[in-house]
N, C-alpha and C. Protein backbone atom coordinates (compact mmCIF):
# COMPACT_ATOMS: atom_id res chain seq x y z
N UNK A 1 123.24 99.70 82.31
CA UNK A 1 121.96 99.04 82.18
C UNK A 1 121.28 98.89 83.55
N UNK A 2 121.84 98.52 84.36
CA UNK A 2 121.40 98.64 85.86
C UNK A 2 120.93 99.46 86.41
N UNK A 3 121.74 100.72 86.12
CA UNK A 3 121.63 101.93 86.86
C UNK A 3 120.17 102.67 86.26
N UNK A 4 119.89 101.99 85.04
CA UNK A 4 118.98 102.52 84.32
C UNK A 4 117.38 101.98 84.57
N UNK A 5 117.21 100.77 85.05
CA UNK A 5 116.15 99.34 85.73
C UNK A 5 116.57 100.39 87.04
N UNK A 6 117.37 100.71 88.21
CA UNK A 6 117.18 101.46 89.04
C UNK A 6 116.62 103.15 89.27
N UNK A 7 116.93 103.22 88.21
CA UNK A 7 116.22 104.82 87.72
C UNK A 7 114.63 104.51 87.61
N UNK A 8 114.11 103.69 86.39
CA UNK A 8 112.79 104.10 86.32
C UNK A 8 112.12 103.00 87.40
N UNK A 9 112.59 102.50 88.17
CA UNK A 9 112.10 101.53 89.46
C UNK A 9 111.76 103.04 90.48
N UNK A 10 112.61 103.72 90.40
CA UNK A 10 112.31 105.20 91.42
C UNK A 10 111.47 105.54 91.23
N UNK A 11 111.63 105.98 89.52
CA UNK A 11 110.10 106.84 89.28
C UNK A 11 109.08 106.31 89.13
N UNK A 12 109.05 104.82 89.04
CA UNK A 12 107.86 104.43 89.02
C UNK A 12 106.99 104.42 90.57
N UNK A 13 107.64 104.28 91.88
CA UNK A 13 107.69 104.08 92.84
C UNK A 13 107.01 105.48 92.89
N UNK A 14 107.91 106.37 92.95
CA UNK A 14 107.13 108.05 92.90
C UNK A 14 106.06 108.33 92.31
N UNK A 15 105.67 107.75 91.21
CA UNK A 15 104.58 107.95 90.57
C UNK A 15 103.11 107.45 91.06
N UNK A 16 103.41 105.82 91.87
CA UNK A 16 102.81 105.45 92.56
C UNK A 16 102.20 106.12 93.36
N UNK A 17 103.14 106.58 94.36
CA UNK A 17 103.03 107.46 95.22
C UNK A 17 102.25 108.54 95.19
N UNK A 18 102.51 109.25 94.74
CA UNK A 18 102.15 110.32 94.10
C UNK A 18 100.32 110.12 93.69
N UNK A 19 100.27 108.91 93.04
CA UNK A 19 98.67 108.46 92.75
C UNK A 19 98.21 108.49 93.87
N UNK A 20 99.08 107.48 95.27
CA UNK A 20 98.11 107.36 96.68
C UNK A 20 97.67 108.50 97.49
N UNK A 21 98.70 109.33 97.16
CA UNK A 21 98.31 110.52 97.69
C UNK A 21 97.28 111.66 97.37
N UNK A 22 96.87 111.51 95.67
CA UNK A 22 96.21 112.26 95.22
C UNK A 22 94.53 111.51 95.74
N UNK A 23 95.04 110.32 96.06
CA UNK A 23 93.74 109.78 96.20
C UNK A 23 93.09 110.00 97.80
N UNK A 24 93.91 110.08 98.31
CA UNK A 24 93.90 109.63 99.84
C UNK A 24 93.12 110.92 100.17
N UNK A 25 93.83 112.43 99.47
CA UNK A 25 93.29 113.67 99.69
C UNK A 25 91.84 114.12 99.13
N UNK A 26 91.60 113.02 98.07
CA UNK A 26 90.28 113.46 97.17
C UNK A 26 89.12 112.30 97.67
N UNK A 27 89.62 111.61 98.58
CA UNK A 27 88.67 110.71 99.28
C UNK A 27 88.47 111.11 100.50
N UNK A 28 89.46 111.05 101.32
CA UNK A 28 89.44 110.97 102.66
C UNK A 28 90.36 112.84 103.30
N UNK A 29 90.40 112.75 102.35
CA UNK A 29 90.74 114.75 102.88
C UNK A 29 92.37 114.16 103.52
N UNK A 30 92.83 112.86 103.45
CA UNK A 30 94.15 112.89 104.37
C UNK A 30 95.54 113.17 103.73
N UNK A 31 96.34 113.65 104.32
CA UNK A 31 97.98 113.89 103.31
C UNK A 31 98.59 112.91 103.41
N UNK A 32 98.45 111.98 104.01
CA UNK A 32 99.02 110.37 104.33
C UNK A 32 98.23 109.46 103.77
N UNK A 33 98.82 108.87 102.79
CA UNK A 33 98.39 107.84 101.75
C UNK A 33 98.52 106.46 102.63
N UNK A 34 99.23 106.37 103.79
CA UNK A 34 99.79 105.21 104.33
C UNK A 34 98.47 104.69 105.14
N UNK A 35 98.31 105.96 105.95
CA UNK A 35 97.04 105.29 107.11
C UNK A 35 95.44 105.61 106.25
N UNK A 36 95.37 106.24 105.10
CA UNK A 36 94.18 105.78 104.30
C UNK A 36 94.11 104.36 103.98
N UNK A 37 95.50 103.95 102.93
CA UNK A 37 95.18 102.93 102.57
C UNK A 37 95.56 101.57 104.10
N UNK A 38 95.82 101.79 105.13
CA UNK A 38 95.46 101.03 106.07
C UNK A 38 94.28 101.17 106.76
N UNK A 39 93.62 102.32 106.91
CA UNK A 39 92.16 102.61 106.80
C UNK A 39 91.03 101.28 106.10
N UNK A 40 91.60 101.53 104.65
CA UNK A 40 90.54 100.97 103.91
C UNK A 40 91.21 99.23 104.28
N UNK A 41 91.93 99.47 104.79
CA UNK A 41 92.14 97.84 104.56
C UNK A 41 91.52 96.95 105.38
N UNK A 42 91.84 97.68 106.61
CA UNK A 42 91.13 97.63 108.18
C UNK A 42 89.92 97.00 108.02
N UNK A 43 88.86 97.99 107.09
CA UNK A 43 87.03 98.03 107.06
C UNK A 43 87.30 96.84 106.09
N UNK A 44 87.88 96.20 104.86
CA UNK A 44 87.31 95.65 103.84
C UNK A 44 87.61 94.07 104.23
N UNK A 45 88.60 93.76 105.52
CA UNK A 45 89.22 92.79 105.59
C UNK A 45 88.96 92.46 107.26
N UNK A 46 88.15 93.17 107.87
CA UNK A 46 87.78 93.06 109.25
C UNK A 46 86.62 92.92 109.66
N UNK A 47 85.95 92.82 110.70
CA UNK A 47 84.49 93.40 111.03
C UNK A 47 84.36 94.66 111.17
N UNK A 48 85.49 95.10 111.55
CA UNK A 48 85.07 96.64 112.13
C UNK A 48 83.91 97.70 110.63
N UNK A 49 83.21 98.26 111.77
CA UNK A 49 82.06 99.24 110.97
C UNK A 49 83.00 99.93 110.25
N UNK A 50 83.28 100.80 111.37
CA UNK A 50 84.51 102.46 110.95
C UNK A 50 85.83 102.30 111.27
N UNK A 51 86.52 102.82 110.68
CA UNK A 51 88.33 102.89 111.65
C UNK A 51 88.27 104.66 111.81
N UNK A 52 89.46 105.22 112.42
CA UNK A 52 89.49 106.14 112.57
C UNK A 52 91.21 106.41 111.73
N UNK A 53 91.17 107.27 110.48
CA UNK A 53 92.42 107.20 109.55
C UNK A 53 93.14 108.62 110.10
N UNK A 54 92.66 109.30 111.03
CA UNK A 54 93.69 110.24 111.21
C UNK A 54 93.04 111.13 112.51
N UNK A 55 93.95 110.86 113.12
CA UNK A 55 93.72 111.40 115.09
C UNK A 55 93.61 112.72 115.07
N UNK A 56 94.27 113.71 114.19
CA UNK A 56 93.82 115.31 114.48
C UNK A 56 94.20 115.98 113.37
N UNK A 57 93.06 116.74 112.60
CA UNK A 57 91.45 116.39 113.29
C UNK A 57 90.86 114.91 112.38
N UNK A 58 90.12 114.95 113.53
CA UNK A 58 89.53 113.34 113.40
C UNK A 58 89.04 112.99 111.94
N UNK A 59 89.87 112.37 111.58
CA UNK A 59 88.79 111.91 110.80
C UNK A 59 88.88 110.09 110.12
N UNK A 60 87.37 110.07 110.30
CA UNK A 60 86.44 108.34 110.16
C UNK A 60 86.64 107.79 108.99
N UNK A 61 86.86 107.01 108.73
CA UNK A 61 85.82 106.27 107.39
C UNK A 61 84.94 104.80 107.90
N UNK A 62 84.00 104.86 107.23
CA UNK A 62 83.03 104.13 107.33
C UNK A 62 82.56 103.16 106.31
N UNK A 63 82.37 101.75 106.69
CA UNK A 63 82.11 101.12 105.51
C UNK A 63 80.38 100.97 104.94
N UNK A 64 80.08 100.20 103.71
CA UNK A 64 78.87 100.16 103.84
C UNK A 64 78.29 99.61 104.13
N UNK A 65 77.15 99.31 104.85
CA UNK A 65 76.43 98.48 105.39
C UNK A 65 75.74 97.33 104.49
N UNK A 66 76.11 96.07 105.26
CA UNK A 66 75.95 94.81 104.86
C UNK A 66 74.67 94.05 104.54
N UNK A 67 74.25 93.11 103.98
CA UNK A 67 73.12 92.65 103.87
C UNK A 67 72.91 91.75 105.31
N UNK A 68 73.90 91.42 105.97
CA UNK A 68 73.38 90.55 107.04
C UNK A 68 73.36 91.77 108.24
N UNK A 69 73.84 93.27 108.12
CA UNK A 69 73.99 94.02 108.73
C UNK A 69 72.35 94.57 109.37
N UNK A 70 71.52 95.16 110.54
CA UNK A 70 70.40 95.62 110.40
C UNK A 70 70.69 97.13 110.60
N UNK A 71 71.40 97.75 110.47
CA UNK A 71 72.64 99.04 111.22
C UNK A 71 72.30 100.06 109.58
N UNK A 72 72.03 101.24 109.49
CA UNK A 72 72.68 101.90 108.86
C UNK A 72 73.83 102.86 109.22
N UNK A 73 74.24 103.37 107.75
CA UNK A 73 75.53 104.49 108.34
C UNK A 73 75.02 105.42 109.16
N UNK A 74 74.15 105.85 109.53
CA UNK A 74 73.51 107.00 110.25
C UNK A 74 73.80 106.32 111.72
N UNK A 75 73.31 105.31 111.90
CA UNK A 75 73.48 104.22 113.35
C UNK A 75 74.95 104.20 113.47
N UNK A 76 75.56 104.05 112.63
CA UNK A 76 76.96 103.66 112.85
C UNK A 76 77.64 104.98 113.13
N UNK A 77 77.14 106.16 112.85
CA UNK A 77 77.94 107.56 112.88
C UNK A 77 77.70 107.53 114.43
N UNK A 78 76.07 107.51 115.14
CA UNK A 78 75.81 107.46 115.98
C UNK A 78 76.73 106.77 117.12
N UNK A 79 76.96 105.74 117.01
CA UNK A 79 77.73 104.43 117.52
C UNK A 79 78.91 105.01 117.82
N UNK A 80 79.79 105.78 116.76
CA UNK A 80 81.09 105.98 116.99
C UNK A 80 81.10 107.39 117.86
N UNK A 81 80.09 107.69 117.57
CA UNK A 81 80.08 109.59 118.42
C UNK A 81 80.09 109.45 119.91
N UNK A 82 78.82 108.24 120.33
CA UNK A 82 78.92 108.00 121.41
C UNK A 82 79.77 107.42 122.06
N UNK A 83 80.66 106.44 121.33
CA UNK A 83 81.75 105.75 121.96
C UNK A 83 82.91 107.28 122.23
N UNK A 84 83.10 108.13 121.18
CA UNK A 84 83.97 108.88 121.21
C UNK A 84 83.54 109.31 122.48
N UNK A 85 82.64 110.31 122.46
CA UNK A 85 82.05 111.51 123.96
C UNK A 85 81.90 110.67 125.05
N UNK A 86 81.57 109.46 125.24
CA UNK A 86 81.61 108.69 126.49
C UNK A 86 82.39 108.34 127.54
N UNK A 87 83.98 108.43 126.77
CA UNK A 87 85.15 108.10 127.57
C UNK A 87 86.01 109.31 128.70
């Protein structure tokens, strides 16, 4: 009976998995489900505008702009390009 609550605890775990990943790739183009969903967690639970979910090749996500925000995403793409090329 144990061994059996440890069996579908796996596959359910895999299956999970398996969802974050399908998602991570059909959202954010990434094969790592880990730093998407720390990505999104970053923007929904922080100030930050954008995070950056994967160092090479780059790629952003961006949240949406706020009602107390005066910034669109276009400003904010701006924002991060220049911070990038500046250093």
């Amino acid at each position: 009976m144990k061994r059996k609550r440890v069996i579908i605890t796996i596959i359910i775990c895999i299956i999970i998995l398996f969802g974050a990943t399908i998602f991570s790739i059909s959202k954010f183009n990434v094969w790592n489900p880990f730093s998407s969903c720390l990505g999104m967690l970053e923007i929904l639970f922080t100030d930050k505008e954008y995070t950056i979910v994967q160092n090479y090749p780059s790629r952003v996500a961006f949240c949406k702009t706020s009602a107390s925000s005066n910034k669109t995403s276009i400003q904010y793409l701006d924002e991060y390009v220049r911070n990038r090329y500046s250093n």
